[in-house]
Protein backbone atom coordinates (compact mmCIF):
# COMPACT_ATOMS: atom_id res chain seq x y z
CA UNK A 1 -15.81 -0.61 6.28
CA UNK A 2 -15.07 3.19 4.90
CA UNK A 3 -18.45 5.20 4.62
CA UNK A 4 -19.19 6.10 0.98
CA UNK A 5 -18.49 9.60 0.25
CA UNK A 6 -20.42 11.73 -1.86
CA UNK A 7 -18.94 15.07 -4.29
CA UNK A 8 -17.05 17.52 -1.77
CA UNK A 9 -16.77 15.29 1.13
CA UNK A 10 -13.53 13.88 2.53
CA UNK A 11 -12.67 11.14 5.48
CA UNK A 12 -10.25 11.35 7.92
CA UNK A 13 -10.02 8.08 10.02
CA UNK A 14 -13.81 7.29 9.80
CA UNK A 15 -15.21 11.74 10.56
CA UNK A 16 -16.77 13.46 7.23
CA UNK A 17 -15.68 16.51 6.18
CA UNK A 18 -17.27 18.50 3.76
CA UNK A 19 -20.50 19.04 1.78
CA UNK A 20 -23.32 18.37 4.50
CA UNK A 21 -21.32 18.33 8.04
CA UNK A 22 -20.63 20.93 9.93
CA UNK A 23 -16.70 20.81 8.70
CA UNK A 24 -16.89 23.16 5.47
CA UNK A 25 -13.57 22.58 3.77
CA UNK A 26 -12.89 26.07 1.54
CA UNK A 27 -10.03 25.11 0.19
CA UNK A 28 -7.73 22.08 -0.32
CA UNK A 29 -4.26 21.96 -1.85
CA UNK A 30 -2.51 18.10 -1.88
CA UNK A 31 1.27 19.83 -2.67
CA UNK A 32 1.75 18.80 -5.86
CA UNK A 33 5.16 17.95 -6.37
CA UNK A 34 7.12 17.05 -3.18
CA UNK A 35 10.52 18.27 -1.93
CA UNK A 36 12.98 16.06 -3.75
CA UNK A 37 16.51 14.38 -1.96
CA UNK A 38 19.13 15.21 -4.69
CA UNK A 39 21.81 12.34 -4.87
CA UNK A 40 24.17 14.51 -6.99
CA UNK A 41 27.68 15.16 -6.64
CA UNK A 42 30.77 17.08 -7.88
CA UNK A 43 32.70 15.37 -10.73
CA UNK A 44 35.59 14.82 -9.20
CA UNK A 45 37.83 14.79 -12.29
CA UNK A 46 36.30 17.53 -14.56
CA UNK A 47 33.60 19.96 -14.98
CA UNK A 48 30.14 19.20 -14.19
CA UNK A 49 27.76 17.19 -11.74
CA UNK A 50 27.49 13.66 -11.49
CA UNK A 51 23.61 12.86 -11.32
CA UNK A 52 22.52 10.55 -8.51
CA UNK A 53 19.36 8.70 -7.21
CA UNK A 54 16.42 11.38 -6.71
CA UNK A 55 13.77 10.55 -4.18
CA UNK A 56 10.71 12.18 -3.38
CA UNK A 57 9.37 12.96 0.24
CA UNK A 58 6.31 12.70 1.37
CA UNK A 59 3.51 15.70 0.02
CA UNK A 60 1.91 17.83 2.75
CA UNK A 61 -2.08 18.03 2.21
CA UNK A 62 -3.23 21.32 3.21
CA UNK A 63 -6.76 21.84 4.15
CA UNK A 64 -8.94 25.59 5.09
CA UNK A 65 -12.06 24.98 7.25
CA UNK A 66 -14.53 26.42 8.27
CA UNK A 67 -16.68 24.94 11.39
CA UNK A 68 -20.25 25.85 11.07
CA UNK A 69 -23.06 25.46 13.63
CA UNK A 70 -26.64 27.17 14.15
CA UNK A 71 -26.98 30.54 14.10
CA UNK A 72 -26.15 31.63 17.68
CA UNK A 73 -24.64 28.23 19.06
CA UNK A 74 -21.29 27.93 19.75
CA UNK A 75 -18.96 26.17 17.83
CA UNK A 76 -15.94 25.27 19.98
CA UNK A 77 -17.54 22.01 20.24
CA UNK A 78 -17.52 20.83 16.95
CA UNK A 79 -13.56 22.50 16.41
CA UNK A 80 -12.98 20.18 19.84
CA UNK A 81 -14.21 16.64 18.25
CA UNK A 82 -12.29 17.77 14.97
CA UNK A 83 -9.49 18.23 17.27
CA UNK A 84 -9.32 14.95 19.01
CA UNK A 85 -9.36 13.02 15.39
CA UNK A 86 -6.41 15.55 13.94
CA UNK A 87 -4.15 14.18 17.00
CA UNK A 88 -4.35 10.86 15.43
CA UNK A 89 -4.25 9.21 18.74
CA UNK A 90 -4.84 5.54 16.64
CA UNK A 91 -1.51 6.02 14.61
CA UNK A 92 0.77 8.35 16.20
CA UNK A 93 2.32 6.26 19.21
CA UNK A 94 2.82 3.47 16.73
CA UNK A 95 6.57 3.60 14.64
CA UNK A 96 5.34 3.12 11.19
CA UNK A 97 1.45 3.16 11.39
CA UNK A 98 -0.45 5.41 9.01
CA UNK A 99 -4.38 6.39 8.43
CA UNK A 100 -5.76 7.57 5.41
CA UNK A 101 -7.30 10.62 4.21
CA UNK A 102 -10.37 10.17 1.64
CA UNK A 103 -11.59 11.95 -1.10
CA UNK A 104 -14.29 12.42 -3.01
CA UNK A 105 -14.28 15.36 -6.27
CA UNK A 106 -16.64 15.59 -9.10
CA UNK A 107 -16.29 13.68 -11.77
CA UNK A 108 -14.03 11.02 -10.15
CA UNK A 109 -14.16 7.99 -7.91
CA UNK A 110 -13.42 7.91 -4.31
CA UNK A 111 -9.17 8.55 -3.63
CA UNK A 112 -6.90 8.37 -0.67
CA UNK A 113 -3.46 9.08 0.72
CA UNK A 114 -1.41 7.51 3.40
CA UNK A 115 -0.08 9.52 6.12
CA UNK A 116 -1.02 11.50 9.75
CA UNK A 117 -2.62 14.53 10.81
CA UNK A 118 0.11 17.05 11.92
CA UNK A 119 -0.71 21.06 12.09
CA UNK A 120 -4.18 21.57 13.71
CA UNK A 121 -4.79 25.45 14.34
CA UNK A 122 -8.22 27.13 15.00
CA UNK A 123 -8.04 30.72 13.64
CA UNK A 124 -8.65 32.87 17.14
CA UNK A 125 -10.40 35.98 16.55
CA UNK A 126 -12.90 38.64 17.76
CA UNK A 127 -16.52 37.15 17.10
CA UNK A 128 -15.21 33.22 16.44
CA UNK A 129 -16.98 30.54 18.35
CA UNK A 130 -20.42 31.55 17.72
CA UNK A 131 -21.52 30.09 14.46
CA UNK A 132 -18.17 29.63 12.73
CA UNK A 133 -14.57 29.21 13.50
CA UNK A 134 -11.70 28.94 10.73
CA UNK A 135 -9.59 26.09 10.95
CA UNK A 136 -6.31 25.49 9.35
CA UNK A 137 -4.85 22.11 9.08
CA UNK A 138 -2.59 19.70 7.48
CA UNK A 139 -1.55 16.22 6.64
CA UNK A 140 1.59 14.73 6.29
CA UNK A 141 1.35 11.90 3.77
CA UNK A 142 4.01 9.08 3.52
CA UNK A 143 4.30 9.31 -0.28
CA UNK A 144 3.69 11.28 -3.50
CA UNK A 145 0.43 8.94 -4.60
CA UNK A 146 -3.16 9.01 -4.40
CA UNK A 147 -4.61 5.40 -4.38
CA UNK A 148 -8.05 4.17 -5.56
CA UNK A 149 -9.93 3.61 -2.46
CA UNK A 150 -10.84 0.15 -3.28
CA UNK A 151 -8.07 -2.64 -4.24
CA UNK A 152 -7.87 -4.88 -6.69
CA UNK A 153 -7.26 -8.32 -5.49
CA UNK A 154 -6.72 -12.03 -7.38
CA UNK A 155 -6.44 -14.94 -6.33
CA UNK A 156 -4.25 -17.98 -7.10
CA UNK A 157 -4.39 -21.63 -6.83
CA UNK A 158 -1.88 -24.25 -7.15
CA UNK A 159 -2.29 -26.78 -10.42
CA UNK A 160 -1.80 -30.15 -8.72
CA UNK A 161 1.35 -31.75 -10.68
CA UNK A 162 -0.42 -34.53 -13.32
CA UNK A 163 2.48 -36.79 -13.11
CA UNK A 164 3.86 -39.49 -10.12
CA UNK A 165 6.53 -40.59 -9.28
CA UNK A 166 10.18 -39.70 -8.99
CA UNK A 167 11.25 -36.27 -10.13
CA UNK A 168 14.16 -35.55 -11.70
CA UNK A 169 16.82 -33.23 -13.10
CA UNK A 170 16.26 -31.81 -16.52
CA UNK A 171 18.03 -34.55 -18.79
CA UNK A 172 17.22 -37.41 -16.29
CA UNK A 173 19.28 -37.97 -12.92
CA UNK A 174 17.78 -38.27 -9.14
CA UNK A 175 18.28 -34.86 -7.38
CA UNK A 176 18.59 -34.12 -3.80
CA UNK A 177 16.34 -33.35 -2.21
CA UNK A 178 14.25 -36.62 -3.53
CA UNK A 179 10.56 -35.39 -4.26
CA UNK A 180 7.53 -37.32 -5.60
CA UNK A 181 5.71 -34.21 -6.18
CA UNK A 182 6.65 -31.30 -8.87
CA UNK A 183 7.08 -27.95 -8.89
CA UNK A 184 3.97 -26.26 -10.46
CA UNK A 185 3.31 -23.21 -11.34
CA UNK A 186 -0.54 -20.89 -12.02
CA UNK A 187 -0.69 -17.56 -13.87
CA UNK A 188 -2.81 -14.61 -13.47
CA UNK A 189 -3.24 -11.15 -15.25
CA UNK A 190 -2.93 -7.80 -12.92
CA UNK A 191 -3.61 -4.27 -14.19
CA UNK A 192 -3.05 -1.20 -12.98
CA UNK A 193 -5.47 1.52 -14.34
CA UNK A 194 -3.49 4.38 -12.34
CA UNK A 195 -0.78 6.19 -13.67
CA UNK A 196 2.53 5.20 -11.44
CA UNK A 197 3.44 2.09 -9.55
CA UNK A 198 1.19 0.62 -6.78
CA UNK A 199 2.72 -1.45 -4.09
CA UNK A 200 1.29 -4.70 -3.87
CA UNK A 201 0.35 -7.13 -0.53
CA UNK A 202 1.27 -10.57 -1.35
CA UNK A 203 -0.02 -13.54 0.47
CA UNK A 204 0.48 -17.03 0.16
CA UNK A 205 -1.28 -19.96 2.24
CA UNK A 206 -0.35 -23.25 2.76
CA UNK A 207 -3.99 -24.12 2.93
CA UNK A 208 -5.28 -27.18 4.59
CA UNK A 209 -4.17 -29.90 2.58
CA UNK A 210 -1.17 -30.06 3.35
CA UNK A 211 2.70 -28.26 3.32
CA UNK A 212 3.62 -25.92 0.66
CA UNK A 213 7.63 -25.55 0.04
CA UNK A 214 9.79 -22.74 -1.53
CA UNK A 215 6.43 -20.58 -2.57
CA UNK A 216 7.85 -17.48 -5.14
CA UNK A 217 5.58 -14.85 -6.76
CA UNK A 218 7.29 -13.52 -10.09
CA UNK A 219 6.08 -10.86 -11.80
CA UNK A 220 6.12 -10.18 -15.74
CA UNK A 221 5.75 -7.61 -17.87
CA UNK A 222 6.24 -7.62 -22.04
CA UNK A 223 8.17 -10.89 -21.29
CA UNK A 224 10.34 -9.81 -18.81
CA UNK A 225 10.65 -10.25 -15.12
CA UNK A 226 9.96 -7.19 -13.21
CA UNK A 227 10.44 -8.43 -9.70
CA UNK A 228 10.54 -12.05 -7.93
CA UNK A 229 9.71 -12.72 -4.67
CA UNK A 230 10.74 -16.06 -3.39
CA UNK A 231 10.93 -18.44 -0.22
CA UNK A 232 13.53 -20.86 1.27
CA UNK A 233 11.11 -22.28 3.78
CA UNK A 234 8.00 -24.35 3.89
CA UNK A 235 4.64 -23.43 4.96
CA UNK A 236 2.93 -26.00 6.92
CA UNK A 237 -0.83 -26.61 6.36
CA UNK A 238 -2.91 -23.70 7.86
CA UNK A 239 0.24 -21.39 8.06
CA UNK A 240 0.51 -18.27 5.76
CA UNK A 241 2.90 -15.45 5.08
CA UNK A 242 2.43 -11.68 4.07
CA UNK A 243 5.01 -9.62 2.12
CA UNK A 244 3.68 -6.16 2.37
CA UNK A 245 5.73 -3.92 0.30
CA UNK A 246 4.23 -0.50 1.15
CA UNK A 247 6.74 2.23 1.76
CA UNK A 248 4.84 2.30 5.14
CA UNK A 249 5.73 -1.76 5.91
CA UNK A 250 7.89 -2.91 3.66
CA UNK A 251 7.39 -6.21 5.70
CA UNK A 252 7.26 -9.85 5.47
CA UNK A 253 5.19 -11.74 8.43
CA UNK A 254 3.84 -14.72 9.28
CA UNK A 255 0.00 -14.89 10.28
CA UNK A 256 1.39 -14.87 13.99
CA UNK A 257 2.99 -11.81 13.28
CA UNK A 258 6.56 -13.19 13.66
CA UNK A 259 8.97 -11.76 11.07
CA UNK A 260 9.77 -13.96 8.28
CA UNK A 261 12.39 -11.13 6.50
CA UNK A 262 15.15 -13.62 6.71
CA UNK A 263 13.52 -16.69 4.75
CA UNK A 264 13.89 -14.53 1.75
CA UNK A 265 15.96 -16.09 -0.77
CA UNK A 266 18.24 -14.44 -2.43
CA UNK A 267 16.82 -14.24 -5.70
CA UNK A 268 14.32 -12.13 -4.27
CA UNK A 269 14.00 -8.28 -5.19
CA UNK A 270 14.23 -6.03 -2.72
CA UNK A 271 10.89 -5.13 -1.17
CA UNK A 272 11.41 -1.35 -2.40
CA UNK A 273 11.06 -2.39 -5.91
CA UNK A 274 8.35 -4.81 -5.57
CA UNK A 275 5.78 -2.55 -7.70
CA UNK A 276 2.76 -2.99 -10.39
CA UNK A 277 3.76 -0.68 -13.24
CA UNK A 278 0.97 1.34 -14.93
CA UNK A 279 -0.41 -1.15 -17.63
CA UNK A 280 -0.48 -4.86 -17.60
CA UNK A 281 1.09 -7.85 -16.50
CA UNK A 282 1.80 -11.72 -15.44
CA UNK A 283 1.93 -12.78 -12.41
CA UNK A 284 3.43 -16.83 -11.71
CA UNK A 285 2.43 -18.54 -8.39
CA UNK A 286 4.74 -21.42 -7.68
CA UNK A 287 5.63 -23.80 -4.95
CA UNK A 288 5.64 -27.73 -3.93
CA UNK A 289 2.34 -28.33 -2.52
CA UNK A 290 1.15 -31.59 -3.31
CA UNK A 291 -2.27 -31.56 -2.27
CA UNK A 292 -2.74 -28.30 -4.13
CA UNK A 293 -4.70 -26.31 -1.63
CA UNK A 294 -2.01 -23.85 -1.56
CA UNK A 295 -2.96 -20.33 -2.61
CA UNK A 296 -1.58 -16.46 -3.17
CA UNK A 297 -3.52 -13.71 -3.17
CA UNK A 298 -2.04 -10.53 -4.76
CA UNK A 299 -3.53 -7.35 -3.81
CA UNK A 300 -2.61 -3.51 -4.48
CA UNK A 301 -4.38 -0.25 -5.13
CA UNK A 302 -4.31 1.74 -7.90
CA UNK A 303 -1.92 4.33 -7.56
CA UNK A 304 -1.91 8.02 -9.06
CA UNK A 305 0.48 11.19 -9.40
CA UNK A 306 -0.35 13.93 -7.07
């Protein structure tokens, strides 16, 4: 569990920075805006530019520190164990794996950003290492957002279908496959208090009880569907699935950590637009899962502009 962080102190994979160690950050810039990949082109039949798809990189986090120690002691030792954390030796030999960076300003709760520590360099000069050495450093984040450092997560249950028997097709008729239990389907209300789109972790359980077939997660906002995520496979009881759609995942596994990309039915939106809009919305859990013990749980992070 993250330590809580108090005004002026940041995290970086579990060391404090900031008011009260001996890591005195003087200055910290998170890049504002990032560099953006232009998808324009020439018109090719008249004046002008034909505007593309613009997408933002990543923002670089820059950070000026100063290591303090005693009066007198040297401080290549505390620059050393600031070192070994800025290699990012738990992330960096792993395609795809991130750490976060924490932060903590007056005035405001507790806010991270995805990424790895890149440029380390100690500032070398006559009379450093006794007392204080500067440090310059950055950290390359894999987005443009800071999240809320703790996630907002609900739960959902399947409703049991009420009624027996054989179901069938709207206006009567057997349909294949035959089924004695019905589709059902539970709503829940998700908010986002930030103020762009969070990327939300979806997963749904079989539970206990019993199979759960064709699961789908829908989500709705002012009426409308904003993004479906849906399942041509069954979950036995005691299996589960994740759809993590992260920039840093993007992935769909089962709890064995097999890929389950390829059970995604075609309705489904692609995992890149799989967001929670700013504001509020609906979110419909439904499957075949006649013992109802099947559940989802949705969970995301507030997300805010740099």
């Amino acid at each position: 569990m993250s330590v809580e962080l108090t005004d002026g102190q940041y995290d970086l994979d579990g060391t404090l920075l900031g008011d009260g160690t001996a890591y005195v950050v003087r200055a910290f810039e998170d890049g504002g805006l990032p560099g953006v990949r232009i998808g324009d082109s020439s018109d090719p039949y008249g004046d002008g530019v034909r505007f593309g798809e613009d997408l933002f990189d990543g923002m670089v986090c820059d950070l000026d520190v100063m290591v303090e120690t005693a009066p007198g002691v040297p401080a290549w030792d505390a620059v050393r164990a600031l070192r070994r954390v800025w290699r990012g030796d738990t992330v960096r030999r792993s395609p795809g794996a991130v750490t976060t960076l924490r932060r903590k300003v007056p005035g405001m709760d507790t806010r991270k950003v995805y990424g790895r520590p890149r440029k380390f360099t100690p500032v070398m000069s006559r009379g450093s290492g006794v007392g204080l050495v500067p440090v310059v450093a950055d950290f390359q984040c894999a987005d443009d957002r800071w999240y809320a450092d703790t996630p907002e997560t609900l739960v959902l249950s399947i409703i049991p279908a009420s009624t027996g028997g054989i179901v069938t097709a709207t206006g009567g008729g057997i349909v294949s496959p035959i089924t004695t239990a019905a589709v059902t389907e539970r709503p829940g209300i998700l908010t986002n208090v930030g103020d762009v789109d969070a990327w939300p972790v979806l997963t749904i359980a079989a539970g206990a009880g019993g199979a759960l077939t064709n699961p789908a997660l829908e989500y709705v906002v002012d009426g409308a569907r904003a993004w479906i995520v849906q399942l041509d496979a069954t979950l036995e009881a005691g299996q589960s699935v994740t759809i993590d759609a992260r920039p840093w995942a993007r992935t769909v596994r089962r709890e064995t950590g097999a890929s389950w990309s390829g059970k995604r039915a075609r309705v489904s939106t692609p995992l890149r637009s799989v967001t929670i809009p700013p504001g509020q919305g609906s979110i419909l859990f439904r499957g075949t899962s006649p013992s109802g013990t099947a559940q989802a749980e949705v969970s995301f992070e507030a997300a805010y502009a740099a």
